[in-house]
N, C-alpha and C. Protein backbone atom coordinates (compact mmCIF):
# COMPACT_ATOMS: atom_id res chain seq x y z
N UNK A 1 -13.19 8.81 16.88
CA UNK A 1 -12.45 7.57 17.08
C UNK A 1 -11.08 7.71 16.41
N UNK A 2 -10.01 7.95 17.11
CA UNK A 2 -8.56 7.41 16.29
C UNK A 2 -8.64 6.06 15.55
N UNK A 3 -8.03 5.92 14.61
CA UNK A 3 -7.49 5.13 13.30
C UNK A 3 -6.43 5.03 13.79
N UNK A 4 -5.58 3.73 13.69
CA UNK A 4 -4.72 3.09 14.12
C UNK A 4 -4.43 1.77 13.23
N UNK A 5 -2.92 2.15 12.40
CA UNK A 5 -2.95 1.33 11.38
C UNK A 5 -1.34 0.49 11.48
N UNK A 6 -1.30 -0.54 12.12
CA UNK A 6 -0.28 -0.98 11.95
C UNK A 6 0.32 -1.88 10.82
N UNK A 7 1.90 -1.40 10.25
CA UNK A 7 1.52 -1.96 9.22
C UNK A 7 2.87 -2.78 9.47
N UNK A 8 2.96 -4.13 8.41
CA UNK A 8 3.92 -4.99 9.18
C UNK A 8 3.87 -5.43 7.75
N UNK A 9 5.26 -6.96 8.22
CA UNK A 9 5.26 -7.87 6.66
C UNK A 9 4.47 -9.14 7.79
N UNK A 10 3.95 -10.15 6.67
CA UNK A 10 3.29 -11.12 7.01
C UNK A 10 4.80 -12.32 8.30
N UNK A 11 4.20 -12.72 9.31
CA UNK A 11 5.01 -12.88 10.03
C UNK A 11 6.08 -12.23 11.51
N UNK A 12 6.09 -11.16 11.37
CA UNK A 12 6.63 -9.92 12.45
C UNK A 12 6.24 -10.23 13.33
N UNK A 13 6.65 -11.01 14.14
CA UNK A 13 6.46 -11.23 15.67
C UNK A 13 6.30 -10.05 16.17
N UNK A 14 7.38 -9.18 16.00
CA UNK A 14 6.77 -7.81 17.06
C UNK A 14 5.72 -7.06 16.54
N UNK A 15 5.65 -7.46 15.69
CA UNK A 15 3.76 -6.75 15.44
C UNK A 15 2.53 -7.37 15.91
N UNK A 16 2.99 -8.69 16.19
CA UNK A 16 2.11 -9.46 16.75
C UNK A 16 1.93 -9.34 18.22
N UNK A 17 3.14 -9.11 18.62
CA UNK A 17 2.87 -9.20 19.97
C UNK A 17 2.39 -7.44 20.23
N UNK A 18 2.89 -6.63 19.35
CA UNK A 18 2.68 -4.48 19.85
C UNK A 18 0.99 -4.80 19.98
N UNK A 19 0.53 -5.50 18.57
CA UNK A 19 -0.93 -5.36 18.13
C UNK A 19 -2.06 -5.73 20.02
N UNK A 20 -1.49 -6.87 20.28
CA UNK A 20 -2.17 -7.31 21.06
C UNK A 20 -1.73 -6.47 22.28
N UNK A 21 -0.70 -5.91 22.93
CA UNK A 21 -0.43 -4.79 24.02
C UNK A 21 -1.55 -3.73 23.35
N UNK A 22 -1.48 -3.56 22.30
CA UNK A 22 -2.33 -1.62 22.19
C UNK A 22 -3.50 -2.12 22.44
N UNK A 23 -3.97 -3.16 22.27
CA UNK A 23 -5.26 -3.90 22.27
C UNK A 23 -5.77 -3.77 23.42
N UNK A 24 -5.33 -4.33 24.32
CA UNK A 24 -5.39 -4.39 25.84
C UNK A 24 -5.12 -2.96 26.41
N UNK A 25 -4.23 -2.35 26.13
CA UNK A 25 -4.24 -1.07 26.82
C UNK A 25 -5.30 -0.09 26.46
N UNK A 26 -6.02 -0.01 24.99
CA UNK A 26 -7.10 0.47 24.44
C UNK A 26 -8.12 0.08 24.96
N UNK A 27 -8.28 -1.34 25.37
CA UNK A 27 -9.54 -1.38 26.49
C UNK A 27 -9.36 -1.42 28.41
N UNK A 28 -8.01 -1.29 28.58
CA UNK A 28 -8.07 -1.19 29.53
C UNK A 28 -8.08 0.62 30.11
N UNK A 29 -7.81 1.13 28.78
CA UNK A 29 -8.25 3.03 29.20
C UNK A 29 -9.17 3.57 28.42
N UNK A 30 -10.02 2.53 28.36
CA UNK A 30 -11.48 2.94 27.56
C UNK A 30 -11.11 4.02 26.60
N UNK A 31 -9.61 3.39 25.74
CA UNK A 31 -9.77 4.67 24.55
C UNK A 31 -11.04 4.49 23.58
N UNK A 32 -11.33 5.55 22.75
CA UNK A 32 -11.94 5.54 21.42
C UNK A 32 -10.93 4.98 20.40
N UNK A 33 -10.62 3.98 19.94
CA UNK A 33 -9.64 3.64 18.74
C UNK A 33 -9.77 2.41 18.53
N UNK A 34 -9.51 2.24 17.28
CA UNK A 34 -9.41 0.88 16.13
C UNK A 34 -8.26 0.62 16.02
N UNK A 35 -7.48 -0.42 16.17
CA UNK A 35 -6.46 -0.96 15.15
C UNK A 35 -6.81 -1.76 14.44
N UNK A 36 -5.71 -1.78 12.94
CA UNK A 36 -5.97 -2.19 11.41
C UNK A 36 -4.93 -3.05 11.36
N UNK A 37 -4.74 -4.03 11.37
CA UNK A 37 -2.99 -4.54 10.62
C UNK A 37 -2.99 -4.69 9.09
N UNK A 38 -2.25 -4.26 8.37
CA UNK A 38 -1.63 -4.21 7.16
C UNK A 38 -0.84 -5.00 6.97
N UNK A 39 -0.58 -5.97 6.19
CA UNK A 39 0.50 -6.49 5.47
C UNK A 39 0.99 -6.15 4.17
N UNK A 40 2.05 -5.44 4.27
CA UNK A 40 2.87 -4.98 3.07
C UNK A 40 3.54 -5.84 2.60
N UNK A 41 3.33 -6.10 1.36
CA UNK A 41 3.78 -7.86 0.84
C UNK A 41 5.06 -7.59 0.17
N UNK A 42 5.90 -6.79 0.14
CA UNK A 42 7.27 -6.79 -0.93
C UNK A 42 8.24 -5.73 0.30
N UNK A 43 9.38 -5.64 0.36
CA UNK A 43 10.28 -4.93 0.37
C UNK A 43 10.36 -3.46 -0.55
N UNK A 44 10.36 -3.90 -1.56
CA UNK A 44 9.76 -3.24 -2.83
C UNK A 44 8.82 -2.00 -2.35
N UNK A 45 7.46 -2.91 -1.55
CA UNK A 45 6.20 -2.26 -1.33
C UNK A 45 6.39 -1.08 -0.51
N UNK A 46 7.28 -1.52 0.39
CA UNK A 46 7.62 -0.59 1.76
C UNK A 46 8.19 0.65 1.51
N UNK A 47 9.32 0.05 0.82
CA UNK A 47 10.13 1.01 0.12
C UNK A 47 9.40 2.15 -0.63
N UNK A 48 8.74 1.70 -1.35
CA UNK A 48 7.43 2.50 -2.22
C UNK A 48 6.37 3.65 -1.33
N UNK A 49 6.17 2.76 -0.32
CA UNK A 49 5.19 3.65 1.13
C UNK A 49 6.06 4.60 1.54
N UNK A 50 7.83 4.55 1.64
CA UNK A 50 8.75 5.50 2.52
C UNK A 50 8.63 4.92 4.26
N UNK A 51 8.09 3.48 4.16
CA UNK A 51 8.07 2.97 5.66
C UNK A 51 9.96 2.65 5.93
N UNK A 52 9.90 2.58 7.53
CA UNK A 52 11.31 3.00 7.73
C UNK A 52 11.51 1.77 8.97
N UNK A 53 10.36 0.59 8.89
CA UNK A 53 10.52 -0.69 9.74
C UNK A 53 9.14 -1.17 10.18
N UNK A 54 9.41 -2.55 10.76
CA UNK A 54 8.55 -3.18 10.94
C UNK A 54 8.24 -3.54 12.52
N UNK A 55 7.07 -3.10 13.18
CA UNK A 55 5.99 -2.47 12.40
C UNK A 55 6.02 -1.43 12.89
N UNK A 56 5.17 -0.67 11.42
CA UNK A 56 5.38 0.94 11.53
C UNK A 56 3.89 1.41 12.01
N UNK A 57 3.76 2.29 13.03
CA UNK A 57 2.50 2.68 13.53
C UNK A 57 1.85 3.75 12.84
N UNK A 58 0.55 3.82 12.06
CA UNK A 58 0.10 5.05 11.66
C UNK A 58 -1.39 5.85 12.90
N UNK A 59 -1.00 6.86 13.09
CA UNK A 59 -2.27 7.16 13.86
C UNK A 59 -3.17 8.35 13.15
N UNK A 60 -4.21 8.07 12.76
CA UNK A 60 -4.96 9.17 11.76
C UNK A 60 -3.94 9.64 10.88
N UNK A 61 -3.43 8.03 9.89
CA UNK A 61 -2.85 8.73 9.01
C UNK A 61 -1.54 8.99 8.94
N UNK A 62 -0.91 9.30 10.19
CA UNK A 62 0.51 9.96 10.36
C UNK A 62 1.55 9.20 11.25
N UNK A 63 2.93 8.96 10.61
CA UNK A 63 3.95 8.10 11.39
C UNK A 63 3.92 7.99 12.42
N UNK A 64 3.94 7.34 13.25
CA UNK A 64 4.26 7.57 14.90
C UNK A 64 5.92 7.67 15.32
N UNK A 65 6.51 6.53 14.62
CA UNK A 65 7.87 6.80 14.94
C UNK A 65 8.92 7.01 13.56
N UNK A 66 8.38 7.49 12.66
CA UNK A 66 9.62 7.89 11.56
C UNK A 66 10.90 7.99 11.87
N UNK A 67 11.92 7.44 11.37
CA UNK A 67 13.40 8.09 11.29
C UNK A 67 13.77 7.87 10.19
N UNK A 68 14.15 9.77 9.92
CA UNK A 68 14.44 10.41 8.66
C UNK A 68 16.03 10.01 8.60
N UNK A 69 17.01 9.65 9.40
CA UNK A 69 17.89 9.00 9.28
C UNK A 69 18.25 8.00 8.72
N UNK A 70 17.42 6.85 8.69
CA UNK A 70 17.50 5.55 8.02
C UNK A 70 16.94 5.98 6.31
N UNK A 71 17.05 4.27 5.76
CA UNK A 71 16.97 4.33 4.27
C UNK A 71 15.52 3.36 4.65
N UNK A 72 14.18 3.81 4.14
CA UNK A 72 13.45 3.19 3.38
C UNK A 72 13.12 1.76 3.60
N UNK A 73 12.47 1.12 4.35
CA UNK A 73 12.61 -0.56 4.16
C UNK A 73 12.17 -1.08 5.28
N UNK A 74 12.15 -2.64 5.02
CA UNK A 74 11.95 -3.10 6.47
C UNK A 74 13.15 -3.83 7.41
N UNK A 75 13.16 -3.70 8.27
CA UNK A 75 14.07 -4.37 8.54
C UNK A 75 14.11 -5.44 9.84
């Protein structure tokens, strides 16, 4: 089963709305996978994780969309 961890700040509309698309597309292609939502409660916090926006997708663990360009945060 993929792990699927989206992680967001409390509020993120577009996490709200990604969560519920992967949702539907996960049962509409009979994947094997879970999604998790996370709420990272500080700026601070994010910063601390090396997350690079909101929301950031983890799949088993690993960024989906990193950019090593930007600084740290949510935005």
């Amino acid at each position: 089963m993929k792990k699927i961890e989206l992680l967001t700040f409390k509020g993120c509309q577009t996490a709200i709305e990604l969560s519920r698309h992967m949702a539907n597309l996960i049962a509409a292609e009979n994947i094997d996978a879970e999604i998790t939502t996370i709420i990272v409660p500080s700026l601070e916090k994010a910063i601390e994780m090396g997350l690079y926006g909101s929301p950031t997708i983890l799949i088993d663990g690993k960024e989906y969309q990193k950019q090593a360009v930007s600084h740290p945060g949510f935005y």
